[in-house]
Structures are given as C-alpha cells and as structure tokens.
N, C-alpha and C. Protein backbone atom coordinates (compact mmCIF):
# COMPACT_ATOMS: atom_id res chain seq x y z
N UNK A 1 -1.25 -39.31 11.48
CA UNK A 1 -1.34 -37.86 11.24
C UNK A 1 -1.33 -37.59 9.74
N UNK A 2 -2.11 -38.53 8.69
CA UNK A 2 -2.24 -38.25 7.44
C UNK A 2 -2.88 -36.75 6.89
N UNK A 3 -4.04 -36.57 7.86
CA UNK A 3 -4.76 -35.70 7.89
C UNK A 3 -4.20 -34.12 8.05
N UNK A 4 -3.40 -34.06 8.59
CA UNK A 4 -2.05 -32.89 8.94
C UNK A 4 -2.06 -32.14 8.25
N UNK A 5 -2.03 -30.80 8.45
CA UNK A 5 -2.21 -29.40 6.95
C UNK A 5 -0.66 -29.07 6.75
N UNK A 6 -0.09 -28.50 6.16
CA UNK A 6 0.63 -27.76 6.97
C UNK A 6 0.66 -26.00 6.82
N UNK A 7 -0.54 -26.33 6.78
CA UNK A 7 -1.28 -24.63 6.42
C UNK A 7 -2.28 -24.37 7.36
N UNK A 8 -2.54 -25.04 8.60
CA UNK A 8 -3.33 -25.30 9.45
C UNK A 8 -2.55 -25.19 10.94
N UNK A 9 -1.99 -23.86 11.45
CA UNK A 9 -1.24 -23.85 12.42
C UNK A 9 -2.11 -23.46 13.29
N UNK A 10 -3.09 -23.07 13.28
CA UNK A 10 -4.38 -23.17 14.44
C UNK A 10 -4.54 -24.56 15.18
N UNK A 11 -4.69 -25.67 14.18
CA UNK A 11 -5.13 -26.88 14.12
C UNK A 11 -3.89 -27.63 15.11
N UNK A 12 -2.80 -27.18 14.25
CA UNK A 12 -1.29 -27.63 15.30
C UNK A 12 -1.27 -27.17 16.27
N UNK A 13 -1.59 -26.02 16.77
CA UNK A 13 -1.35 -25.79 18.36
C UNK A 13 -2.12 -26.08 19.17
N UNK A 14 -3.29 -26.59 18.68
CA UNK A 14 -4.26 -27.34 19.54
C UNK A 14 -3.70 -28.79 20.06
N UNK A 15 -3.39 -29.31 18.94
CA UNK A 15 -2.55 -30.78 19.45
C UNK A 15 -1.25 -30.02 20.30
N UNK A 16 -0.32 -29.32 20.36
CA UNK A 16 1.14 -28.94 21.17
C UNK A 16 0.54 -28.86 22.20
N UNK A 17 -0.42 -27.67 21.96
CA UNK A 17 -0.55 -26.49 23.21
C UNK A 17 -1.60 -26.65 24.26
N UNK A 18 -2.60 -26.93 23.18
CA UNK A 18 -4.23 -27.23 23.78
C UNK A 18 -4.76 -26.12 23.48
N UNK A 19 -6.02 -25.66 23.95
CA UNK A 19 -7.07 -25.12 23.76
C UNK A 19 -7.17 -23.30 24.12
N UNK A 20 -5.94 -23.87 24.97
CA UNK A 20 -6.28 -22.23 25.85
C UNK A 20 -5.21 -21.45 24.96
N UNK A 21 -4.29 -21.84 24.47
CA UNK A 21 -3.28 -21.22 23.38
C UNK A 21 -3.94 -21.07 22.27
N UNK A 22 -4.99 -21.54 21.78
CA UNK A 22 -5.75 -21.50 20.42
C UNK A 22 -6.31 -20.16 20.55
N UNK A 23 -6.81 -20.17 21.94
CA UNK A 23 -7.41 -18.45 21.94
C UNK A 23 -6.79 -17.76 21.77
N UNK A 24 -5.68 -17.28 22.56
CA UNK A 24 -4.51 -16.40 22.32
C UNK A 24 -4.32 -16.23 20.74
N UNK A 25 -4.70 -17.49 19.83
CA UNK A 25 -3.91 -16.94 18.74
C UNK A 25 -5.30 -16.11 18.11
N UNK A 26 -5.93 -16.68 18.55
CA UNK A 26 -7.03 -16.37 17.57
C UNK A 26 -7.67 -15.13 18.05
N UNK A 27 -7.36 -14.58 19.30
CA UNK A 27 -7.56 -13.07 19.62
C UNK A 27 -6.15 -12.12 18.73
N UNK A 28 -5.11 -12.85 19.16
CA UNK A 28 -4.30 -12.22 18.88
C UNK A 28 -3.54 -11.97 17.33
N UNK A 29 -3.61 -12.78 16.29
CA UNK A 29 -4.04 -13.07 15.48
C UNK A 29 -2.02 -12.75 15.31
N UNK A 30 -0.99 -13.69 15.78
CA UNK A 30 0.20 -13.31 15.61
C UNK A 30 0.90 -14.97 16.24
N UNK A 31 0.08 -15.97 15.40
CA UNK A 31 0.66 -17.49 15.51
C UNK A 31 1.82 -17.58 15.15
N UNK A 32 2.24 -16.72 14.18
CA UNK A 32 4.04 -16.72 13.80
C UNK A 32 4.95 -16.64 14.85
N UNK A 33 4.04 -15.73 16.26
CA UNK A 33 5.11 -15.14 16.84
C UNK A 33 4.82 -16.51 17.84
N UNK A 34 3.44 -17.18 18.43
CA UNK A 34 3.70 -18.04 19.41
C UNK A 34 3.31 -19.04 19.04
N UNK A 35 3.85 -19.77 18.05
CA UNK A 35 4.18 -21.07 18.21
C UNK A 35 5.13 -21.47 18.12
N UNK A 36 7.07 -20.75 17.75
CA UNK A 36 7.94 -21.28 18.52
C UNK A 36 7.82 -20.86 19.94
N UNK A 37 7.75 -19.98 20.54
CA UNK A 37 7.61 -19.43 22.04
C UNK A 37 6.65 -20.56 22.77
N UNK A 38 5.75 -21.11 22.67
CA UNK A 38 4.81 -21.99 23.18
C UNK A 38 4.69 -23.33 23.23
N UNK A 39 4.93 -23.65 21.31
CA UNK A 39 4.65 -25.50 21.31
C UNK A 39 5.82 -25.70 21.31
N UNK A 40 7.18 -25.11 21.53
CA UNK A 40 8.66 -26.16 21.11
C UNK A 40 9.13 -24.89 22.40
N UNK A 41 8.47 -24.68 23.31
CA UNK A 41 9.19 -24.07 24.32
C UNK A 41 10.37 -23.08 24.37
C-alpha cells in the first residue's frame, strides 16, 4: 500500500467499503461524515 494518499478518501472507501459506498459519497459529497459510520463500523 505504498501507493496510499492520505488525501484520497474516495480511493479508501473503495478498498473498506466497496463501490456502492463510493456513490453515496460522491452524490452526497459528506465522506467526513461516512467513513467512520461505514469503513470502521
């Protein structure tokens, strides 16, 4: 995982979450709020 942003939290919830959470963020445009709620449960 050299490649790893950590300015790239789109990119991270694809690896946690998968694909269908990527939409959510990216409609919803509020990744702050679900990616503790989602990738760390």
């Amino acid at each position: 995982m050299d490649e790893w942003h950590p300015f790239d939290p789109i990119g991270v919830l694809g690896l946690f979450a998968g694909p269908g959470l990527k939409i959510i963020i990216l409609r919803g445009d509020n990744f702050s709020i679900f990616i503790p709620q989602n990738s760390y449960g």
